[in-house]
PDB file of N, CA and C in Angstrom:
ATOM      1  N   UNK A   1       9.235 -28.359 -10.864  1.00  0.00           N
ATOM      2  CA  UNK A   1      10.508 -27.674 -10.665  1.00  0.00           C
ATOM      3  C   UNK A   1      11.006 -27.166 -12.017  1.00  0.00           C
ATOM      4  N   UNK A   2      11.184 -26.223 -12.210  1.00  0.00           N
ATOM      5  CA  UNK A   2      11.765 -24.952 -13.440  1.00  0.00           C
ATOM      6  C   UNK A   2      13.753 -24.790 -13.274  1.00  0.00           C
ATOM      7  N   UNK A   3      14.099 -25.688 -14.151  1.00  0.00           N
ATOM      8  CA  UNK A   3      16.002 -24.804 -13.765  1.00  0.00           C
ATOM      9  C   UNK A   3      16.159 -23.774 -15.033  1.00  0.00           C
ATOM     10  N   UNK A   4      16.607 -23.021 -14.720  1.00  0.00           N
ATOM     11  CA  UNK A   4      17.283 -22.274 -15.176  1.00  0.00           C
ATOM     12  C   UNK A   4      18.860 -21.815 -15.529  1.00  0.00           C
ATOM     13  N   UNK A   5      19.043 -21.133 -16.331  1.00  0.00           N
ATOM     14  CA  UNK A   5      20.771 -21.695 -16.407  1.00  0.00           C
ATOM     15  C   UNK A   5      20.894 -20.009 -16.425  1.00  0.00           C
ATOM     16  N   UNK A   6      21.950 -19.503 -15.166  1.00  0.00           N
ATOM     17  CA  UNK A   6      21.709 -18.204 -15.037  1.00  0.00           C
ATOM     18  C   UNK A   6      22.995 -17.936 -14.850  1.00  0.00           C
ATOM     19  N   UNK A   7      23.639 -16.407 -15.835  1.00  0.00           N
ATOM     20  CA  UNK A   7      25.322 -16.173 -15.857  1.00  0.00           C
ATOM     21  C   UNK A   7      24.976 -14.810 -15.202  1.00  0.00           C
ATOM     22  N   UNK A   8      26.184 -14.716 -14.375  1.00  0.00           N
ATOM     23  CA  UNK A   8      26.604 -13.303 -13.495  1.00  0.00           C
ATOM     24  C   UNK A   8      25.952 -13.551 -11.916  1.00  0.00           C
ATOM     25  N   UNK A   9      26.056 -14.551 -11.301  1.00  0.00           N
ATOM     26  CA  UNK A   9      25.825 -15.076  -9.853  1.00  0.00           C
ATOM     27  C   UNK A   9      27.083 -15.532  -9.884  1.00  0.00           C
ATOM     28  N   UNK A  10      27.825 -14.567  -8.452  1.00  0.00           N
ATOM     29  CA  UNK A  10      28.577 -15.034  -8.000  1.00  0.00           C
ATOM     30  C   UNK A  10      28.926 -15.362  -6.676  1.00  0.00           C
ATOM     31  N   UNK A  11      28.006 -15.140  -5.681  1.00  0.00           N
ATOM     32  CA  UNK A  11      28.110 -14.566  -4.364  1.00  0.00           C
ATOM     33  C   UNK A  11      26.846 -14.829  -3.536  1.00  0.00           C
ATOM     34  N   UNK A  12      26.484 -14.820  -2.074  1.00  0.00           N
ATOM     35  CA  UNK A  12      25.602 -14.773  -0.985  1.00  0.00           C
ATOM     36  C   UNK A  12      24.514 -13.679  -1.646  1.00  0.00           C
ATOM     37  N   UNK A  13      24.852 -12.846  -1.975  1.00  0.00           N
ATOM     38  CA  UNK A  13      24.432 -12.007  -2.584  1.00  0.00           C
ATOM     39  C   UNK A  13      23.784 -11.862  -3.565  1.00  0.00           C
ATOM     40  N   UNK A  14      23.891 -12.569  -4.627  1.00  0.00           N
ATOM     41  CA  UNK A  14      23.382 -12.903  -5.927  1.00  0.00           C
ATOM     42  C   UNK A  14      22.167 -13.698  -5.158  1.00  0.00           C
ATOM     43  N   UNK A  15      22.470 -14.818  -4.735  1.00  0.00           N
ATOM     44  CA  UNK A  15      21.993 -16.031  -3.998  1.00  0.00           C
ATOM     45  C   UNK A  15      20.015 -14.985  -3.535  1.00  0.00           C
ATOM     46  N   UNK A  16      20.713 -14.337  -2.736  1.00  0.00           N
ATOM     47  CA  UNK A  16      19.785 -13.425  -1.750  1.00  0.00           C
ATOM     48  C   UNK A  16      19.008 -12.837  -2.580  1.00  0.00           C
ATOM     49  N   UNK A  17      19.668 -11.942  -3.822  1.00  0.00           N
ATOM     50  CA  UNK A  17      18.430 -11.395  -4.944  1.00  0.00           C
ATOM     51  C   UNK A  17      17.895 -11.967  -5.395  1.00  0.00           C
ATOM     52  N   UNK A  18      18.203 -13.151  -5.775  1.00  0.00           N
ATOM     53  CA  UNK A  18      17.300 -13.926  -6.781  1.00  0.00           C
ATOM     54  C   UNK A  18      16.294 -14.758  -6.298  1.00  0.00           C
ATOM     55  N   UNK A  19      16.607 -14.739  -4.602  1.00  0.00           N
ATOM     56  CA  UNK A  19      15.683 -15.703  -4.066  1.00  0.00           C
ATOM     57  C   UNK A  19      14.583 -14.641  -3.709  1.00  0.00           C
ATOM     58  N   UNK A  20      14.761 -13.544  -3.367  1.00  0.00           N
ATOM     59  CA  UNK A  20      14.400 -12.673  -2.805  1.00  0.00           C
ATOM     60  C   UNK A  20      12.894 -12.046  -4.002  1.00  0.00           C
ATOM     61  N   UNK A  21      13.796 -11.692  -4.986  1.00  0.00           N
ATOM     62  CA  UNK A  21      12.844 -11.239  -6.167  1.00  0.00           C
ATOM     63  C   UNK A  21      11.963 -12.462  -6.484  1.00  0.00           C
ATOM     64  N   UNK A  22      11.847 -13.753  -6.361  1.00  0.00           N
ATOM     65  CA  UNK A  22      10.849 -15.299  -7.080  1.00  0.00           C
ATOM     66  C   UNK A  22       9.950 -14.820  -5.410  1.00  0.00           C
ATOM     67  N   UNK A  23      10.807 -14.866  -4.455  1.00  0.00           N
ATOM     68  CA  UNK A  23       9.525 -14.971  -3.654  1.00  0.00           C
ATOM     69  C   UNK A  23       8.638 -13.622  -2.642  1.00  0.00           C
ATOM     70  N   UNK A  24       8.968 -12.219  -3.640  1.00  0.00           N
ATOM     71  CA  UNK A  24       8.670 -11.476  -3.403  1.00  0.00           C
ATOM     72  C   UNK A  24       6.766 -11.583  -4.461  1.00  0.00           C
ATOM     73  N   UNK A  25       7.234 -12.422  -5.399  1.00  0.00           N
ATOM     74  CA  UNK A  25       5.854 -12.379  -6.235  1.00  0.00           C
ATOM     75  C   UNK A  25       4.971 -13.970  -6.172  1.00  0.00           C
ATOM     76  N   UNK A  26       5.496 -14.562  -5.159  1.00  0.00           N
ATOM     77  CA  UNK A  26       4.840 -15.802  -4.800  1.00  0.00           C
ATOM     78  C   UNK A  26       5.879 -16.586  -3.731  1.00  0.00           C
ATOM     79  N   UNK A  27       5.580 -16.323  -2.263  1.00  0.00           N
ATOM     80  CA  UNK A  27       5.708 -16.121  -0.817  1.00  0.00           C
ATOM     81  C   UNK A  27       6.791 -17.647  -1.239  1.00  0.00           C
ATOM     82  N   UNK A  28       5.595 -18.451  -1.272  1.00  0.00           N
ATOM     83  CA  UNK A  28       5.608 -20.105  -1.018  1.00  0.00           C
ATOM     84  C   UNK A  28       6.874 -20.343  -2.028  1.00  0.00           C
ATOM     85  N   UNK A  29       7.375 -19.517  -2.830  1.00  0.00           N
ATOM     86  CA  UNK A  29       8.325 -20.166  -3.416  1.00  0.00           C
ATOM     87  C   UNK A  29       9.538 -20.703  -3.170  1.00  0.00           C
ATOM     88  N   UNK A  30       9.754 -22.012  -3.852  1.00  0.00           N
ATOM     89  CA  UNK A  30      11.378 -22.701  -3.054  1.00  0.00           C
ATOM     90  C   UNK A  30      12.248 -22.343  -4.040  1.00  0.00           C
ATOM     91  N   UNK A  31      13.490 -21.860  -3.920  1.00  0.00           N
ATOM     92  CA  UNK A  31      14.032 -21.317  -4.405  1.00  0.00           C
ATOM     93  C   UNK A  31      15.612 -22.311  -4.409  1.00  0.00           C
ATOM     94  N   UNK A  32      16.255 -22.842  -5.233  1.00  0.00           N
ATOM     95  CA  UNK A  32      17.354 -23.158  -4.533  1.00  0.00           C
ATOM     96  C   UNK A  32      18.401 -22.636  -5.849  1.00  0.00           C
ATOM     97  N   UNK A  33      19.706 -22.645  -5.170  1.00  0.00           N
ATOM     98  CA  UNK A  33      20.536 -21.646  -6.581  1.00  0.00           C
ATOM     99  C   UNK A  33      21.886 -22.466  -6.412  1.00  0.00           C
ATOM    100  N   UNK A  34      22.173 -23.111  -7.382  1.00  0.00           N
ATOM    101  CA  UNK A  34      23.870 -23.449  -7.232  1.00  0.00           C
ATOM    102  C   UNK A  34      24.848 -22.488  -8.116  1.00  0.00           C
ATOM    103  N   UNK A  35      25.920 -21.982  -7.597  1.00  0.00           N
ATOM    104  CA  UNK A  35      26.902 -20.874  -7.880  1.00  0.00           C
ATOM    105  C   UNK A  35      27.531 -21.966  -8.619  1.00  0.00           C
ATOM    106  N   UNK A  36      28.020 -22.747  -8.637  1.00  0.00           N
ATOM    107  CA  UNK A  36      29.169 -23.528  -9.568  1.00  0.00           C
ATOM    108  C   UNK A  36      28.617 -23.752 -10.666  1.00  0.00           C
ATOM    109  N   UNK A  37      27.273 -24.352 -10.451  1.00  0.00           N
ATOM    110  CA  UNK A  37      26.869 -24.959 -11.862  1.00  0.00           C
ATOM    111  C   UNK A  37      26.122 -23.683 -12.334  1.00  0.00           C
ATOM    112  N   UNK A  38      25.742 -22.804 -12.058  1.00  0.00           N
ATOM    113  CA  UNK A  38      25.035 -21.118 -12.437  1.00  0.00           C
ATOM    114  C   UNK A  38      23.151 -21.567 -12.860  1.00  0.00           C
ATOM    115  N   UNK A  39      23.148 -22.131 -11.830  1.00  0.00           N
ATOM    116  CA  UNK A  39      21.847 -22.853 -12.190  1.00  0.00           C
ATOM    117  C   UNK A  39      20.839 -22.048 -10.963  1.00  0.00           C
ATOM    118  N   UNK A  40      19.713 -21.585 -11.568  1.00  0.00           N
ATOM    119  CA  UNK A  40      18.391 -21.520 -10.591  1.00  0.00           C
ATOM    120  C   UNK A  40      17.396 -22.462 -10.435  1.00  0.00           C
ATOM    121  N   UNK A  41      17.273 -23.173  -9.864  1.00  0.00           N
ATOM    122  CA  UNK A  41      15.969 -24.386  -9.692  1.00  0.00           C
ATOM    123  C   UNK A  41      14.786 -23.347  -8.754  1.00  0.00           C
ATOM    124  N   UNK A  42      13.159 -23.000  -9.553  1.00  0.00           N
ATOM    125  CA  UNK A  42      11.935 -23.073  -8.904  1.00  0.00           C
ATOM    126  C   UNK A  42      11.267 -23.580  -9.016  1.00  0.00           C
ATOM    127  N   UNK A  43      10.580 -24.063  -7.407  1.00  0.00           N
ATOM    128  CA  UNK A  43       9.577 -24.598  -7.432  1.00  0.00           C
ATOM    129  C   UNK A  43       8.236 -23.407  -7.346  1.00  0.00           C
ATOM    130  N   UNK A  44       7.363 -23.313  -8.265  1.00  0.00           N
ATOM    131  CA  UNK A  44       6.691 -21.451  -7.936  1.00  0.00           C
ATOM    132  C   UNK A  44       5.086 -22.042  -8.858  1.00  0.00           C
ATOM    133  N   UNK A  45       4.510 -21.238  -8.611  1.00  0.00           N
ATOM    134  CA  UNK A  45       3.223 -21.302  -9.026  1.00  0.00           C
ATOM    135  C   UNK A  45       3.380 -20.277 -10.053  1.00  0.00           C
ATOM    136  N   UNK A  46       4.414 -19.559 -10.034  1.00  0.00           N
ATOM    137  CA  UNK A  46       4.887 -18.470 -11.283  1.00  0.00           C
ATOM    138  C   UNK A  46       4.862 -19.590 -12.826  1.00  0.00           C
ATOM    139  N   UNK A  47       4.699 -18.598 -13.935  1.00  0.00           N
ATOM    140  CA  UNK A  47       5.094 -19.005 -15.503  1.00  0.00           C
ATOM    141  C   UNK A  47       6.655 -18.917 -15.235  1.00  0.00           C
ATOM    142  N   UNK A  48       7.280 -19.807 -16.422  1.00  0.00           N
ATOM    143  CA  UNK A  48       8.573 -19.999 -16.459  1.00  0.00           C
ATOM    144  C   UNK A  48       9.019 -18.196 -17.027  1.00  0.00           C
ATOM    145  N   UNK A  49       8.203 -17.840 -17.896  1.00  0.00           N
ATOM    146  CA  UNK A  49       8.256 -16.251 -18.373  1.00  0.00           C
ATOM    147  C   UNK A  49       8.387 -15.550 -17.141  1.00  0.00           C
ATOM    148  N   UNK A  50       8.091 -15.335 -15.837  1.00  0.00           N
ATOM    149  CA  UNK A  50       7.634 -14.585 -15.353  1.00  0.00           C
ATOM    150  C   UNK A  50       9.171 -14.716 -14.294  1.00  0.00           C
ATOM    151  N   UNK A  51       9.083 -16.026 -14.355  1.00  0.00           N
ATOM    152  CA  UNK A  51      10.667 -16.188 -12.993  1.00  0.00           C
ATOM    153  C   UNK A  51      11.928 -15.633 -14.118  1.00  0.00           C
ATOM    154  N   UNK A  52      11.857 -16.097 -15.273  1.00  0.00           N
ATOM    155  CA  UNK A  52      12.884 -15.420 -16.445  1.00  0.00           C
ATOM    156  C   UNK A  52      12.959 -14.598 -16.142  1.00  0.00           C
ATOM    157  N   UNK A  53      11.665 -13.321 -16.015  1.00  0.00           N
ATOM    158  CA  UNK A  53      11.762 -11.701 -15.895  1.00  0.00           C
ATOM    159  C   UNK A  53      12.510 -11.581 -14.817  1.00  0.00           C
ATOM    160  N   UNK A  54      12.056 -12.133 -14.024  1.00  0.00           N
ATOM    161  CA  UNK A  54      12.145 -11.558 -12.619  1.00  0.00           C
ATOM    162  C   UNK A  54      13.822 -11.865 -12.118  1.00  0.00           C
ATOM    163  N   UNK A  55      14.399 -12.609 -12.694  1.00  0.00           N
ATOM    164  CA  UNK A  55      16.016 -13.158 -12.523  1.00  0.00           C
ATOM    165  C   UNK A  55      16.754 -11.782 -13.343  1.00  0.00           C
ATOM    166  N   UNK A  56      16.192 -11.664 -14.619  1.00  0.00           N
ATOM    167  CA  UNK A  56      16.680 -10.553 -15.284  1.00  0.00           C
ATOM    168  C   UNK A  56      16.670  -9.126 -14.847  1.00  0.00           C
ATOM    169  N   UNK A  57      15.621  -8.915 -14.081  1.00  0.00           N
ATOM    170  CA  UNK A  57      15.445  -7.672 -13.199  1.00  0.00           C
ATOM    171  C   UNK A  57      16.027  -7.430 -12.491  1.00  0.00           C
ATOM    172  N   UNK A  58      16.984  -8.504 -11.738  1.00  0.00           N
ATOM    173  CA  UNK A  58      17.569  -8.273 -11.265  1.00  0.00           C
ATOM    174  C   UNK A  58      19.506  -8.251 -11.594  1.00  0.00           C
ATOM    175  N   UNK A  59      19.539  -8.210 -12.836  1.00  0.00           N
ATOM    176  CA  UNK A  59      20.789  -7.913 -13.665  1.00  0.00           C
ATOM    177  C   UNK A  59      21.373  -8.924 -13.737  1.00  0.00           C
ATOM    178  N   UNK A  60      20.771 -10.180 -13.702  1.00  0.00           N
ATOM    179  CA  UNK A  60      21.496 -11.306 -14.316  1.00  0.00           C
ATOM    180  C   UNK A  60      20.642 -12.002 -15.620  1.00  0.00           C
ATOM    181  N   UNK A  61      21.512 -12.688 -16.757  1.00  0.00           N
ATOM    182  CA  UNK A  61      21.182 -12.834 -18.034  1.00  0.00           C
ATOM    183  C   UNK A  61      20.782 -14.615 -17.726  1.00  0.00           C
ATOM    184  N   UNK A  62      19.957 -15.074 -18.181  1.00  0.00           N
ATOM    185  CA  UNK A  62      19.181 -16.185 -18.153  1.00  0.00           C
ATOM    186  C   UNK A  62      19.629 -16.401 -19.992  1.00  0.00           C
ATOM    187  N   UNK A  63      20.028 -17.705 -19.416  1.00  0.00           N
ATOM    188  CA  UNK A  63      20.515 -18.404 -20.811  1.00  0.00           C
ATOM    189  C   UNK A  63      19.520 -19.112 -21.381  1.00  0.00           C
TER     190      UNK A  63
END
C-alpha cells in the first residue's frame, strides 16, 4: 500500500478522477482516498512515480 499526501481534492469528484486515472492504467487497482486527511492510499502494481504522475495529471499537486 503507497499513501500519498494529495492537496486540491475536495469533492465526489476529485474522489472519481483520481480513482479513475490509477485504475485506468492497472484495472485491479484499490484505490481508497480520504478528503479530510487529503490522503491517497494505492494498492497497484504501478511505481510510486507512475501513481505520482498520474494524480498530477489530473490537476492535483502531490506533496
Amino acid at each position: 500500500m503507497q499513501v500519498f499526501n494529495v492537496e486540491g481534492m475536495t469533492c465526489g469528484h476529485c474522489v472519481r478522477a483520481v480513482t479513475q486515472a490509477v485504475q485506468a492504467q492497472d484495472a485491479d487497482a484499490k484505490v481508497t482516498v480520504d478528503l479530510a486527511a487529503k490522503q491517497v492510499s494505492v494498492q497497484s502494481k504501478l511505481e510510486r512515480d507512475e501513481i505520482s504522475e498520474l494524480i498530477k495529471e489530473e490537476g492535483y499537486t502531490v506533496v
